[in-house]
PDB file of N, CA and C in Angstrom:
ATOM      1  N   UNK A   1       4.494  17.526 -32.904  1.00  0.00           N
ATOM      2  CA  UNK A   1       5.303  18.082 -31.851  1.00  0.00           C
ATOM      3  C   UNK A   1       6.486  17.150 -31.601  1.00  0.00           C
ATOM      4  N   UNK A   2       7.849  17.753 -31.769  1.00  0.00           N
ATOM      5  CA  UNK A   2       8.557  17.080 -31.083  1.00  0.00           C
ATOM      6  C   UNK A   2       8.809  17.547 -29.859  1.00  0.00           C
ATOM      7  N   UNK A   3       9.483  16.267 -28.751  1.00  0.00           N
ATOM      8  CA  UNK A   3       9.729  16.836 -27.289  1.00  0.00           C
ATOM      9  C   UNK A   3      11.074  16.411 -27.195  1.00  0.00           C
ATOM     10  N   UNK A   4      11.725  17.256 -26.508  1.00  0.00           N
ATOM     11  CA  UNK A   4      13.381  17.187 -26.438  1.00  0.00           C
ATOM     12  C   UNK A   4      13.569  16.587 -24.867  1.00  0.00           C
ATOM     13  N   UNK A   5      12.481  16.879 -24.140  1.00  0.00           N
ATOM     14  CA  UNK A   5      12.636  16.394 -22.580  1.00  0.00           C
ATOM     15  C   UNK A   5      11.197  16.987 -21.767  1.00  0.00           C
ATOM     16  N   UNK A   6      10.891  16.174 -21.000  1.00  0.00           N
ATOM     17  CA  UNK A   6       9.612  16.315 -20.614  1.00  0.00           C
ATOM     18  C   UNK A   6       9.870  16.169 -18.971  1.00  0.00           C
ATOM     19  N   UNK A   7       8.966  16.681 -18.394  1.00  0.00           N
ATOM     20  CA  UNK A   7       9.020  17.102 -16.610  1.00  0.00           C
ATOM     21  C   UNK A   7       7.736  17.335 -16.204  1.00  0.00           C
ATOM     22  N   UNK A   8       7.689  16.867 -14.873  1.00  0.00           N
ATOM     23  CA  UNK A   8       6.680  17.036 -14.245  1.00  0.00           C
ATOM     24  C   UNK A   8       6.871  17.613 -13.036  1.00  0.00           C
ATOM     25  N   UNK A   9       6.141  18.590 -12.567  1.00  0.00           N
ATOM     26  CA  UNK A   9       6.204  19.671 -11.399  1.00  0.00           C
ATOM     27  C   UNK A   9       5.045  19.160 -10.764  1.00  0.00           C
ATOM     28  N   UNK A  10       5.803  19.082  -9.411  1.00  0.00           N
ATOM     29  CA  UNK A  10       5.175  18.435  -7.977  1.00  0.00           C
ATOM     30  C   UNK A  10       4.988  19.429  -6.538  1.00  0.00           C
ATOM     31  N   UNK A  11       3.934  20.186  -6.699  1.00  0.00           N
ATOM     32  CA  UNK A  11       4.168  21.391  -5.664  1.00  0.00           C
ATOM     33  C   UNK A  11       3.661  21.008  -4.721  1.00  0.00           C
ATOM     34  N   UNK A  12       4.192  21.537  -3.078  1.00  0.00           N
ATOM     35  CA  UNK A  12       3.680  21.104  -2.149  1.00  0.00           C
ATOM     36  C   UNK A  12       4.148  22.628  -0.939  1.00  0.00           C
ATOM     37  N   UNK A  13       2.820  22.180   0.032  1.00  0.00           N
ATOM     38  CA  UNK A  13       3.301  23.409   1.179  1.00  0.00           C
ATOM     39  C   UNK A  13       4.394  23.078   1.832  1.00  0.00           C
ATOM     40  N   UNK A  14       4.950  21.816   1.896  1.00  0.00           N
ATOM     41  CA  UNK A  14       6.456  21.246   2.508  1.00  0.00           C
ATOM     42  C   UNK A  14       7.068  20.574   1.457  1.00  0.00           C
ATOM     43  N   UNK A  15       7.676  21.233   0.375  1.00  0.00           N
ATOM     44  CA  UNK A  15       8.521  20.422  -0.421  1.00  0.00           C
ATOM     45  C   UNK A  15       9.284  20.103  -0.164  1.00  0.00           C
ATOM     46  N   UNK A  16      10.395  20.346   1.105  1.00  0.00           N
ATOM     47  CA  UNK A  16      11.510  19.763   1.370  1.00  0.00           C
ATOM     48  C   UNK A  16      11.248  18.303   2.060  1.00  0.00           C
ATOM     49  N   UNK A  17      10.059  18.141   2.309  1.00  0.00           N
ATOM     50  CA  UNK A  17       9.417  16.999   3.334  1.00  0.00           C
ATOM     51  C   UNK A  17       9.136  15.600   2.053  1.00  0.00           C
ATOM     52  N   UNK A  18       8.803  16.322   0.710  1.00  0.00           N
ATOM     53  CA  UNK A  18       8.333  15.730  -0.534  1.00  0.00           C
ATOM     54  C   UNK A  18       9.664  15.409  -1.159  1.00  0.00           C
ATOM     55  N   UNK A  19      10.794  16.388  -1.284  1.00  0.00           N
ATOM     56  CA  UNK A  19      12.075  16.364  -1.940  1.00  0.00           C
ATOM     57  C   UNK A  19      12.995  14.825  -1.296  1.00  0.00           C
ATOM     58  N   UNK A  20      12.701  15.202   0.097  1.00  0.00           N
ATOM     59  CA  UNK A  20      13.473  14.234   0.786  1.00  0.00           C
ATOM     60  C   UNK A  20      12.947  12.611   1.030  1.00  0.00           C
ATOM     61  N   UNK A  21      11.547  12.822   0.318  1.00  0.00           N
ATOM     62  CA  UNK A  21      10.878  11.076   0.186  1.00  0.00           C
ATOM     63  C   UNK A  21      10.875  10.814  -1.089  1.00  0.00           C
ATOM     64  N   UNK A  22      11.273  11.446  -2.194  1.00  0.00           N
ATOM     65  CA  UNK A  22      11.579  11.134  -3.673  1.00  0.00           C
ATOM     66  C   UNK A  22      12.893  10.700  -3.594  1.00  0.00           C
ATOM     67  N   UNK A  23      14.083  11.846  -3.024  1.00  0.00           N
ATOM     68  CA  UNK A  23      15.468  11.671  -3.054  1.00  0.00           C
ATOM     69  C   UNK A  23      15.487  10.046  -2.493  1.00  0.00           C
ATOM     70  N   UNK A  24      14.968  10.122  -1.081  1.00  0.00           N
ATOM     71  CA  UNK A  24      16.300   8.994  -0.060  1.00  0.00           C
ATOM     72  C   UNK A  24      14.972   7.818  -0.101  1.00  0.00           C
ATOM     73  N   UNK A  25      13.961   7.772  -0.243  1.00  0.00           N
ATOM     74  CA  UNK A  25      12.797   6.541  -0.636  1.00  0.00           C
ATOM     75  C   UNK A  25      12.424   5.925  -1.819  1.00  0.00           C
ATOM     76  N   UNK A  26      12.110   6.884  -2.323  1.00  0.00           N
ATOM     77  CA  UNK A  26      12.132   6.291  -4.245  1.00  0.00           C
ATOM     78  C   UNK A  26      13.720   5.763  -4.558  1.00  0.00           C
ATOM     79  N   UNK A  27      14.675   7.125  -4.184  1.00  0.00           N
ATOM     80  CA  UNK A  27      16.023   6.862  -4.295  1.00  0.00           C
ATOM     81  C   UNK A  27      16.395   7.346  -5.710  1.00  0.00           C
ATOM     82  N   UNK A  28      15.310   8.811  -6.294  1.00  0.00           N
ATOM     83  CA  UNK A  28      15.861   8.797  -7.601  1.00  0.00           C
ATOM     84  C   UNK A  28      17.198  10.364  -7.465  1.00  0.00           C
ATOM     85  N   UNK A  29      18.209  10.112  -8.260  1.00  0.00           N
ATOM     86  CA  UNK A  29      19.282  10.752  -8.089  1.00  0.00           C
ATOM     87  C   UNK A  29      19.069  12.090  -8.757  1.00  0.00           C
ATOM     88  N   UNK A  30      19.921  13.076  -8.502  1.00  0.00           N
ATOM     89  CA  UNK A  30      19.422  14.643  -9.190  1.00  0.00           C
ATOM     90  C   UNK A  30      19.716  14.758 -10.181  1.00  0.00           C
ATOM     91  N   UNK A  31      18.606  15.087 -10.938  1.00  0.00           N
ATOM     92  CA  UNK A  31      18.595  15.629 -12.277  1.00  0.00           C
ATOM     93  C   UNK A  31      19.714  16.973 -12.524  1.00  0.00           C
ATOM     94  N   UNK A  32      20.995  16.811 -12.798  1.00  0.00           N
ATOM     95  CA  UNK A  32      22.047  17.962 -13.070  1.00  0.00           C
ATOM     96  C   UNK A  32      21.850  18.959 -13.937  1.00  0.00           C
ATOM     97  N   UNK A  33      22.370  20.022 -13.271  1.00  0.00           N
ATOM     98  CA  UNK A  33      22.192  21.351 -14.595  1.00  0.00           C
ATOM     99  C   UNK A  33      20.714  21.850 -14.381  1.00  0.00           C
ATOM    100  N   UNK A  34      19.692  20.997 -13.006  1.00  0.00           N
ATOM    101  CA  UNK A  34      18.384  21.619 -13.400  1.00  0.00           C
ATOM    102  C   UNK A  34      18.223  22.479 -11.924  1.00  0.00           C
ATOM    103  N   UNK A  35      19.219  22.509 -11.348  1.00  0.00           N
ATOM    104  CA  UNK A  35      18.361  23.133 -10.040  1.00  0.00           C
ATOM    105  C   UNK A  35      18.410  22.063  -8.363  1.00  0.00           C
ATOM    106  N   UNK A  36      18.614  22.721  -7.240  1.00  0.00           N
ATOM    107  CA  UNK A  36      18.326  21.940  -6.246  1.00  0.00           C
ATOM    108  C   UNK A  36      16.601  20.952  -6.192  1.00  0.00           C
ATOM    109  N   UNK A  37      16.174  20.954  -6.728  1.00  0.00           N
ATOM    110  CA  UNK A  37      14.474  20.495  -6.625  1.00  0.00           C
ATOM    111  C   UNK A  37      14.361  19.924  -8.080  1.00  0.00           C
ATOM    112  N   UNK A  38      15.351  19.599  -8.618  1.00  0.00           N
ATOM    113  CA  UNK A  38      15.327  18.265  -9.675  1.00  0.00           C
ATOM    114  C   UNK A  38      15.551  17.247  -9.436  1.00  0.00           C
ATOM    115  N   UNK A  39      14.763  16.223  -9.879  1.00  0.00           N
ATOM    116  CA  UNK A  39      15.783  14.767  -9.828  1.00  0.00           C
ATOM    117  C   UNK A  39      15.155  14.144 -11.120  1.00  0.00           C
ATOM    118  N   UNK A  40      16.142  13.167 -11.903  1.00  0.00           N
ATOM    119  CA  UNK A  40      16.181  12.168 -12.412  1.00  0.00           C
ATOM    120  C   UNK A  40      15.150  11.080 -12.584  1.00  0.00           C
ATOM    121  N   UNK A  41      14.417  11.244 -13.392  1.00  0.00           N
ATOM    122  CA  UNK A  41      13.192   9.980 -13.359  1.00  0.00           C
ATOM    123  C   UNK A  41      13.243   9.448 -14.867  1.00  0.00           C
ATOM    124  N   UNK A  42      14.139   8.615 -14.858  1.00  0.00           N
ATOM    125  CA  UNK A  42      14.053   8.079 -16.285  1.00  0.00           C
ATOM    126  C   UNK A  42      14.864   8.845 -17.299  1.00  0.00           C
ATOM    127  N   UNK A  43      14.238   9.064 -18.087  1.00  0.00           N
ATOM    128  CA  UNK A  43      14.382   9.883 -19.883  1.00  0.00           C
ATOM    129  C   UNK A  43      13.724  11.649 -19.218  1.00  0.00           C
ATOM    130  N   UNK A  44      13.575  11.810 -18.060  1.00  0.00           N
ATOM    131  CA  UNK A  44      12.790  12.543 -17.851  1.00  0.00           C
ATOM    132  C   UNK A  44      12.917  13.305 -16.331  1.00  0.00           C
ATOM    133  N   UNK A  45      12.279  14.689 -15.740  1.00  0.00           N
ATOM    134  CA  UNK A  45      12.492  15.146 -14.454  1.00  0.00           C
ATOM    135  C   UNK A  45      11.700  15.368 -13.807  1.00  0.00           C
ATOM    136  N   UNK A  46      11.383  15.019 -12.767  1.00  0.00           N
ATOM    137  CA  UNK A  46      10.367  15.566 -11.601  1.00  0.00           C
ATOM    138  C   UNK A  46      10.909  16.969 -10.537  1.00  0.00           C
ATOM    139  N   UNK A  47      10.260  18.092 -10.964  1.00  0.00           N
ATOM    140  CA  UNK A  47      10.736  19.150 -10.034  1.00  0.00           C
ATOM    141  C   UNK A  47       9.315  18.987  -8.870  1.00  0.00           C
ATOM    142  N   UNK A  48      10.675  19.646  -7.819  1.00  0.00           N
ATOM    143  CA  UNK A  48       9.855  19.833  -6.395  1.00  0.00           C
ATOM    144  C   UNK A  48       9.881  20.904  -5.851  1.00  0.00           C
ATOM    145  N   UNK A  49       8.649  21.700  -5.821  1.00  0.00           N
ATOM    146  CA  UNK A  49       8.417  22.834  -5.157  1.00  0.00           C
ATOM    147  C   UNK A  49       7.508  23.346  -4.594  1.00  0.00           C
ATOM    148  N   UNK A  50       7.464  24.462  -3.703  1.00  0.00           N
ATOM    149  CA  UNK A  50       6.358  24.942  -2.986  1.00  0.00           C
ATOM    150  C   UNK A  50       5.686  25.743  -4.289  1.00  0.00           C
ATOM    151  N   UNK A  51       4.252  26.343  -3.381  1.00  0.00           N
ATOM    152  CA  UNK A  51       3.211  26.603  -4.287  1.00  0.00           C
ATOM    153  C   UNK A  51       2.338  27.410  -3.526  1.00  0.00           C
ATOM    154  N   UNK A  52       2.195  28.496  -3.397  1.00  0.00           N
ATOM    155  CA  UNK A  52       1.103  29.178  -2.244  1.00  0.00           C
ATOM    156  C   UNK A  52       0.087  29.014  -1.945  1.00  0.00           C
ATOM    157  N   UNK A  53      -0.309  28.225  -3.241  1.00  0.00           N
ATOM    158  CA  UNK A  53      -1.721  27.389  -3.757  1.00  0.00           C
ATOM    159  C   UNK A  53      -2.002  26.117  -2.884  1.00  0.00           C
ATOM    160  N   UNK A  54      -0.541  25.532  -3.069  1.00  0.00           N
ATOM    161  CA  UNK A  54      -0.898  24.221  -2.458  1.00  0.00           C
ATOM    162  C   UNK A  54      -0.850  24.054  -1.337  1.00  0.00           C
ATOM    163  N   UNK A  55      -2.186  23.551  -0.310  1.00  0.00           N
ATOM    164  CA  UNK A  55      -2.399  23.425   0.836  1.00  0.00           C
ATOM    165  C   UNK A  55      -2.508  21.398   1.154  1.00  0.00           C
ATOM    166  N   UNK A  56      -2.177  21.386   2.508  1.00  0.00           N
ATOM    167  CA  UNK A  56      -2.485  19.611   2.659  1.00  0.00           C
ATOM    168  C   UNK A  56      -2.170  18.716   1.476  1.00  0.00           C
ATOM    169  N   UNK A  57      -2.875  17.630   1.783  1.00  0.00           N
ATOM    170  CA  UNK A  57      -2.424  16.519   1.021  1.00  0.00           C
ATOM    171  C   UNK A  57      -3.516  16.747  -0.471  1.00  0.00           C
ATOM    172  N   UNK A  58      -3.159  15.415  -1.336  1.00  0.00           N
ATOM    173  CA  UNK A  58      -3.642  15.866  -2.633  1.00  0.00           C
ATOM    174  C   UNK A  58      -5.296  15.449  -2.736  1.00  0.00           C
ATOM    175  N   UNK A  59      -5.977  16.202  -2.840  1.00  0.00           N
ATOM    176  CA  UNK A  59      -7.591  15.996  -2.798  1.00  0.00           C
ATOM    177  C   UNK A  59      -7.793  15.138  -3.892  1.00  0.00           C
ATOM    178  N   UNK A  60      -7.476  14.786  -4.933  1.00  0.00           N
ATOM    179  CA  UNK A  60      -8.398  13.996  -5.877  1.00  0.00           C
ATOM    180  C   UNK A  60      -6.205  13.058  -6.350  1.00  0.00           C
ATOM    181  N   UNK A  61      -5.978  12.358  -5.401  1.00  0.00           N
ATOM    182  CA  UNK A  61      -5.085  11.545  -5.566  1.00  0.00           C
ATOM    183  C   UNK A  61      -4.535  10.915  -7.136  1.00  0.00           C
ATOM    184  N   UNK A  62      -6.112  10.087  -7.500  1.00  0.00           N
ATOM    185  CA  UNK A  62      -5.629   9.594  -8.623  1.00  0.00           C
ATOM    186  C   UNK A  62      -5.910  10.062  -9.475  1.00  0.00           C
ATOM    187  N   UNK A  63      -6.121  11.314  -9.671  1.00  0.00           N
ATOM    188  CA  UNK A  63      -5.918  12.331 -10.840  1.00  0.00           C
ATOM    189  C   UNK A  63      -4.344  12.177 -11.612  1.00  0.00           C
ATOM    190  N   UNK A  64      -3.373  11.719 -11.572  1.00  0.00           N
ATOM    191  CA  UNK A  64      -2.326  12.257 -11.784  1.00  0.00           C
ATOM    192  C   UNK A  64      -1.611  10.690 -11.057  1.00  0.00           C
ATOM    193  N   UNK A  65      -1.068   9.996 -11.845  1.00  0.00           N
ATOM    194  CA  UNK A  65      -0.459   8.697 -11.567  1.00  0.00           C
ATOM    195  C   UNK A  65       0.788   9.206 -11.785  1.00  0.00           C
ATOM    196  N   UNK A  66       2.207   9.229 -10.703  1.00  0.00           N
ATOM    197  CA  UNK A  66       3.551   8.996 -10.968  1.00  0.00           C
ATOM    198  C   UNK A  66       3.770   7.377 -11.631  1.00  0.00           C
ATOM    199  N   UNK A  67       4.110   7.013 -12.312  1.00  0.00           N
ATOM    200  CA  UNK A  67       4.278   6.018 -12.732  1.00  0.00           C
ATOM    201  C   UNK A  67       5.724   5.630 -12.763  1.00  0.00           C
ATOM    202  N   UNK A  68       6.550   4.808 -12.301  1.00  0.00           N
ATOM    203  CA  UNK A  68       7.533   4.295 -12.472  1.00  0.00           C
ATOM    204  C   UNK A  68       7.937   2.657 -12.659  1.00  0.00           C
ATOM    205  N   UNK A  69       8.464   2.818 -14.146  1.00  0.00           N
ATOM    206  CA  UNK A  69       8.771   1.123 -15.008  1.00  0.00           C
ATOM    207  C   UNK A  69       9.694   0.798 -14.244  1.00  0.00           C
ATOM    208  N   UNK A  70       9.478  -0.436 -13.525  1.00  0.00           N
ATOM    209  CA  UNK A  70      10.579  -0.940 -12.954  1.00  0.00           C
ATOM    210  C   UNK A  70      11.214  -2.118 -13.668  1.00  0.00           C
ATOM    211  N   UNK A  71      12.256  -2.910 -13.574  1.00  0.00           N
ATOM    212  CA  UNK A  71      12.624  -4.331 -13.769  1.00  0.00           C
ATOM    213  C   UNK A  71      12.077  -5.366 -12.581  1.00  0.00           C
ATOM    214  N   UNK A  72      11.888  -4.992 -11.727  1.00  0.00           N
ATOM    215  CA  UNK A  72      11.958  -5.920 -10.626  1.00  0.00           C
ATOM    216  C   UNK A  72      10.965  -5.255  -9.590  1.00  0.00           C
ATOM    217  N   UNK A  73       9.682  -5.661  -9.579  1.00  0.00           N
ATOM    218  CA  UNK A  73       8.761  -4.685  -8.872  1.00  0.00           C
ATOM    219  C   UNK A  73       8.758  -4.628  -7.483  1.00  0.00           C
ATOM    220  N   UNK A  74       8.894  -6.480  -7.382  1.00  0.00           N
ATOM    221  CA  UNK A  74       9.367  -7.220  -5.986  1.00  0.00           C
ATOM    222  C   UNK A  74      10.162  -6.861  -5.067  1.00  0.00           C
ATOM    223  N   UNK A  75      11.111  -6.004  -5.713  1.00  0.00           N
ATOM    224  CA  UNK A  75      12.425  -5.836  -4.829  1.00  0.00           C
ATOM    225  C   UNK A  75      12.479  -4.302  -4.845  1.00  0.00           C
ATOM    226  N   UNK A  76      11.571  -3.535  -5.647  1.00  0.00           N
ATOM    227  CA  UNK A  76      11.469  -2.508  -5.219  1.00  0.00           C
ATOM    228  C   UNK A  76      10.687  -2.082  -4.361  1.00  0.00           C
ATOM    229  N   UNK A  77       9.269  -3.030  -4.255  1.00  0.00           N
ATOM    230  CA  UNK A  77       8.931  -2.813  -3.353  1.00  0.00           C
ATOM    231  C   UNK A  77       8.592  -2.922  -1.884  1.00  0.00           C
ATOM    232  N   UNK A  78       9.807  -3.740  -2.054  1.00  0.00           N
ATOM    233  CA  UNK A  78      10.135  -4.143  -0.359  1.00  0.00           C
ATOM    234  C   UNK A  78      11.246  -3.194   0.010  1.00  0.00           C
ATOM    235  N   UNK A  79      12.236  -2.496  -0.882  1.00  0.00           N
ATOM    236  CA  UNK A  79      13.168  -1.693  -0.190  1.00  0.00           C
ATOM    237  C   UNK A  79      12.292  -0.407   0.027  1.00  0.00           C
ATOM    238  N   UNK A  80      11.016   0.045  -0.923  1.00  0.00           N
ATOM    239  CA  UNK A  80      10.281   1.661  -0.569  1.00  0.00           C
ATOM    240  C   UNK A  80      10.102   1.040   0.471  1.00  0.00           C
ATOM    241  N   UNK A  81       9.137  -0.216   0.752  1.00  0.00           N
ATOM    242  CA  UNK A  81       8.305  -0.176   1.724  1.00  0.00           C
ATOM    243  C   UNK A  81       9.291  -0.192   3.391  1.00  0.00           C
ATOM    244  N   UNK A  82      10.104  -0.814   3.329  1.00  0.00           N
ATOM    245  CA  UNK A  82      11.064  -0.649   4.229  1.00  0.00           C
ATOM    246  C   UNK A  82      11.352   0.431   4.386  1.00  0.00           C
ATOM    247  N   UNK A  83      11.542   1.322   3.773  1.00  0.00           N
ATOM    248  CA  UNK A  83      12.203   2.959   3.371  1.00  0.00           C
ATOM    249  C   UNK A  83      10.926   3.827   4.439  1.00  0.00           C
ATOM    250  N   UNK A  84       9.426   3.004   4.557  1.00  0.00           N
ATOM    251  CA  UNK A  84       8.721   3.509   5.329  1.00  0.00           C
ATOM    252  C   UNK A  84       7.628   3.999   4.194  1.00  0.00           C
ATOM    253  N   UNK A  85       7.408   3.962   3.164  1.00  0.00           N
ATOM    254  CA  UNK A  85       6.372   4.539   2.027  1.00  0.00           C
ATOM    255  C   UNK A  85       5.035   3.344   2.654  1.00  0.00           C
ATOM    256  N   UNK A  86       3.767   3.900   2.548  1.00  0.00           N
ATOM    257  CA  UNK A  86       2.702   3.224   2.930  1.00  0.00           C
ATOM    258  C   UNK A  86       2.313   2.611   1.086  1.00  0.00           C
ATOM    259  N   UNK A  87       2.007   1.773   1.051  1.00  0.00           N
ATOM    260  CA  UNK A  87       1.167   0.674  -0.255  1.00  0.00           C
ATOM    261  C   UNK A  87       0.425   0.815  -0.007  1.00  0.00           C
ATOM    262  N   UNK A  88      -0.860   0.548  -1.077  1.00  0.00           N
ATOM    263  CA  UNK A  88      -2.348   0.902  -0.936  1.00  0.00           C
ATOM    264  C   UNK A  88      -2.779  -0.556  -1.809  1.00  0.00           C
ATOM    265  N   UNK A  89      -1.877  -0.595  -2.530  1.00  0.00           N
ATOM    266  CA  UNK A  89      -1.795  -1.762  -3.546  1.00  0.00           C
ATOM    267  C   UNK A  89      -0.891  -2.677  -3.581  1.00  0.00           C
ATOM    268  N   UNK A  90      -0.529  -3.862  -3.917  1.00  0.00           N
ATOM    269  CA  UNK A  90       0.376  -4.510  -3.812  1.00  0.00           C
ATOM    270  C   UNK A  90       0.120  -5.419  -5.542  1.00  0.00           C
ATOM    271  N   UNK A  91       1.169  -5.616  -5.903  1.00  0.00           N
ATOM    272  CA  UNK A  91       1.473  -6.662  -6.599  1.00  0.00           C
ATOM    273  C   UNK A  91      -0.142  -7.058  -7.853  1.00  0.00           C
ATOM    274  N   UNK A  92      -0.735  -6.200  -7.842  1.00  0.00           N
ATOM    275  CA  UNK A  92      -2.004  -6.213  -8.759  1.00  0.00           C
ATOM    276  C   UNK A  92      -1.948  -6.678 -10.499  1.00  0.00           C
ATOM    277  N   UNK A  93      -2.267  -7.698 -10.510  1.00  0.00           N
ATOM    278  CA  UNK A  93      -2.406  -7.766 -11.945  1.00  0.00           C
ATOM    279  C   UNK A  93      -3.187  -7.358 -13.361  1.00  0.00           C
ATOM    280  N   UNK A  94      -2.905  -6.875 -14.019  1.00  0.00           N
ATOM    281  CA  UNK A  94      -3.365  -6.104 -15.210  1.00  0.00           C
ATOM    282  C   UNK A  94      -3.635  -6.844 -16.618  1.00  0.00           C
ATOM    283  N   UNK A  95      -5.082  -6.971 -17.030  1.00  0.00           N
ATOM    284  CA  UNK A  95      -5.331  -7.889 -18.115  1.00  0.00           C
ATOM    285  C   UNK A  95      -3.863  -7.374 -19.529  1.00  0.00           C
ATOM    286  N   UNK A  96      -3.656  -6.529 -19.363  1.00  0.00           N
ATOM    287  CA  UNK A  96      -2.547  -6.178 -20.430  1.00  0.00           C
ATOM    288  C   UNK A  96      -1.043  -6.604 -20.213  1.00  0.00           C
ATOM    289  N   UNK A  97      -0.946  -7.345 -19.241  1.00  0.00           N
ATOM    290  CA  UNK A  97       0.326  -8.383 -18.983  1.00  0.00           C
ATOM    291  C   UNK A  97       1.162  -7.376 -17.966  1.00  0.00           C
ATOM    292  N   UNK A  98       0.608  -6.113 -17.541  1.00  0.00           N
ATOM    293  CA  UNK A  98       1.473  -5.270 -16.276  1.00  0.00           C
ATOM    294  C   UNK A  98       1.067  -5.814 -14.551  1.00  0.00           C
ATOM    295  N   UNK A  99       2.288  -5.829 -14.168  1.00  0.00           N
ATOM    296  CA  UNK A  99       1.980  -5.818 -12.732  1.00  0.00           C
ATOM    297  C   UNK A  99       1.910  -4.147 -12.241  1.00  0.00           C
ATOM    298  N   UNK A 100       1.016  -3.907 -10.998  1.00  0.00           N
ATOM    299  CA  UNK A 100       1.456  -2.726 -10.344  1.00  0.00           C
ATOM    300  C   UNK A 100       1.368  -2.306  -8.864  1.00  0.00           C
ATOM    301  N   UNK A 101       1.739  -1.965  -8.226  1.00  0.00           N
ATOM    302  CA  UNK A 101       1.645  -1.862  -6.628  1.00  0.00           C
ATOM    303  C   UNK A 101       1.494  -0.295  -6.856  1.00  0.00           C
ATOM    304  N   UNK A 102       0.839   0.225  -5.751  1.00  0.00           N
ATOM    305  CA  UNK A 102       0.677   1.676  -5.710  1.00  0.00           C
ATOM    306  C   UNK A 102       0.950   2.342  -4.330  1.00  0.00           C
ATOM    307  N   UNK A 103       1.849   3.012  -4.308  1.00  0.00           N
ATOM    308  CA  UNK A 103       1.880   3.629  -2.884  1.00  0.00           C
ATOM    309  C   UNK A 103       1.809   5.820  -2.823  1.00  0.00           C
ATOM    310  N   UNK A 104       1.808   5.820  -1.475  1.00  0.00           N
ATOM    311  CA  UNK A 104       1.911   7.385  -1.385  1.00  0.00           C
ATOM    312  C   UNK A 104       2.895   7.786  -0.863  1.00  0.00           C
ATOM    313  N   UNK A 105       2.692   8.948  -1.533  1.00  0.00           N
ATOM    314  CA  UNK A 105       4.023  10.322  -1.262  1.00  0.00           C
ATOM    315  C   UNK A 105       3.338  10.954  -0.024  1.00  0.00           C
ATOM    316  N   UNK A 106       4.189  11.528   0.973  1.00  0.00           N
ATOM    317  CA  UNK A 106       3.556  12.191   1.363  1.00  0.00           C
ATOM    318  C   UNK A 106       2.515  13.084   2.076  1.00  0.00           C
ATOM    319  N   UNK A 107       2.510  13.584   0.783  1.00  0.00           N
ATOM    320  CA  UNK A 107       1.264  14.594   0.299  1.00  0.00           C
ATOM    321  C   UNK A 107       0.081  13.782  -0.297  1.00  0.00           C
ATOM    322  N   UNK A 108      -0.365  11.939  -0.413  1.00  0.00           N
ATOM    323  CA  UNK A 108      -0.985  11.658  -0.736  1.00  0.00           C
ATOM    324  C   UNK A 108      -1.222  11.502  -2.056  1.00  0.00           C
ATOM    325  N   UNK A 109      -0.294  11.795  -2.986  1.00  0.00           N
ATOM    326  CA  UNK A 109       0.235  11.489  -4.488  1.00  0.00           C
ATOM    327  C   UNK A 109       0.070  10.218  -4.769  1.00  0.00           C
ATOM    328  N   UNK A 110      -0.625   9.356  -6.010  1.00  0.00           N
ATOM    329  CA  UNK A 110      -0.469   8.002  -6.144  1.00  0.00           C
ATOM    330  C   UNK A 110       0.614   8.090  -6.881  1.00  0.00           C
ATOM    331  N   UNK A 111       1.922   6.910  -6.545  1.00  0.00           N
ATOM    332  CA  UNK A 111       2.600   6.617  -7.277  1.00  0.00           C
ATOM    333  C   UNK A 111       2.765   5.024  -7.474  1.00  0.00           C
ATOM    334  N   UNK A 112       3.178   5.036  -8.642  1.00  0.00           N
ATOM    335  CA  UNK A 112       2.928   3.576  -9.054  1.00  0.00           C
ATOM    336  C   UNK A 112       3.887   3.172  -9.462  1.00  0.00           C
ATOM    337  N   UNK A 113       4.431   1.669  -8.959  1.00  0.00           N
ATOM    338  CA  UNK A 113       5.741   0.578  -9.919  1.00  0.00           C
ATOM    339  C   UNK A 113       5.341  -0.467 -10.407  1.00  0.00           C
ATOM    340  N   UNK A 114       5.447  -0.081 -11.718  1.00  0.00           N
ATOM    341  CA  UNK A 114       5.154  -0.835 -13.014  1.00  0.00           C
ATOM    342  C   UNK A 114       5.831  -1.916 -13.337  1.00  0.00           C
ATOM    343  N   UNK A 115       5.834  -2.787 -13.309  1.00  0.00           N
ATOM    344  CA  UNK A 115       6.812  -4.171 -14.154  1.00  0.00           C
ATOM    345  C   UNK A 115       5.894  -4.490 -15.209  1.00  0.00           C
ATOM    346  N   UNK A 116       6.199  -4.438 -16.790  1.00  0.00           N
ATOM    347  CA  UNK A 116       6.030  -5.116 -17.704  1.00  0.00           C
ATOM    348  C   UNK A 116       6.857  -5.411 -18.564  1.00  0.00           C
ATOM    349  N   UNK A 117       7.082  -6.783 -18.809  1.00  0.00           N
ATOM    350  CA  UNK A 117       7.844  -8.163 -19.673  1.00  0.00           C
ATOM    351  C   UNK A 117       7.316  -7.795 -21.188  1.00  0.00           C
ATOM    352  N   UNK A 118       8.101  -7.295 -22.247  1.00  0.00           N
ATOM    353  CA  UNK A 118       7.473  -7.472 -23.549  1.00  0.00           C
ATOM    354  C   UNK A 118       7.734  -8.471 -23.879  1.00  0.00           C
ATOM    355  N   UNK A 119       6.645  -9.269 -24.933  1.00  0.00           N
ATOM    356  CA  UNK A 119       7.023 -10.320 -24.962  1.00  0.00           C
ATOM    357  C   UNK A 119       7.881 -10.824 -26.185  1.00  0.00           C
TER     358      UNK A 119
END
C-alpha cells in the first residue's frame, strides 16, 4: 500500500469545544483545501467533528494515543499546560530513549508529546 496522506477523525458531541482546544492549545494551524474542521498535524490531518454516536467523554481513553513528536517537550509543555490542558503525565521516561508527558483533550482523549533524540 502506498499512502499519499493519512488523517485521523476526532468526533465529538461538542466539536467546536474540541476544534477550539486543538486550534488555540495544541496551537496546530488549518489544514488548507480540507474544510473548516481540519488542521495540520505534521505530514498529516486531524478532522473535527460531531457524531450522533458520540456521547460524553472518551470511555476507554487509551485506546487511541494522539501522539505528537516534538523538539522540545519542556517548552511545550509548559505553554499547553499554561494554555489550561490538564497532564496526567509529565516528563516520563521510556527504556527506548523517548521522553513523554500525556495530557487530555477535552473529551478525555490521551494525547501525547513525544521528544526523541536519534542518535
Amino acid at each position: 500500500m502506498q499512502i499519499g496522506h493519512f488523517a485521523i477523525n476526532l468526533t465529538s458531541d461538542q466539536p467546536e469545544r474540541l476544534m477550539q482546544f486543538y486550534r488555540d492549545v495544541v496551537a496546530l494551524p488549518p489544514q488548507q483545501g480540507m474544510g473548516d474542521g481540519a488542521l495540520a498535524a505534521g505530514g498529516g490531518t486531524i478532522f473535527i467533528d460531531g457524531h450522533s454516536d458520540t456521547k460524553g467523554t472518551a470511555r476507554e481513553p487509551q485506546r487511541v494515543l494522539i501522539n505528537f513528536f516534538v523538539d522540545d517537550l519542556a517548552s511545550e509543555q509548559k505553554r499547553i499546560e499554561a494554555a489550561g490542558a490538564k497532564f496526567i503525565r509529565k516528563e516520563g521516561k521510556e527504556e527506548w530513549g523517548g521522553t513523554i508527558s500525556t495530557f487530555l483533550d477535552p473529551d478525555g482523549n490521551y494525547c501525547q508529546l513525544i521528544e526523541f533524540k536519534h542518535p
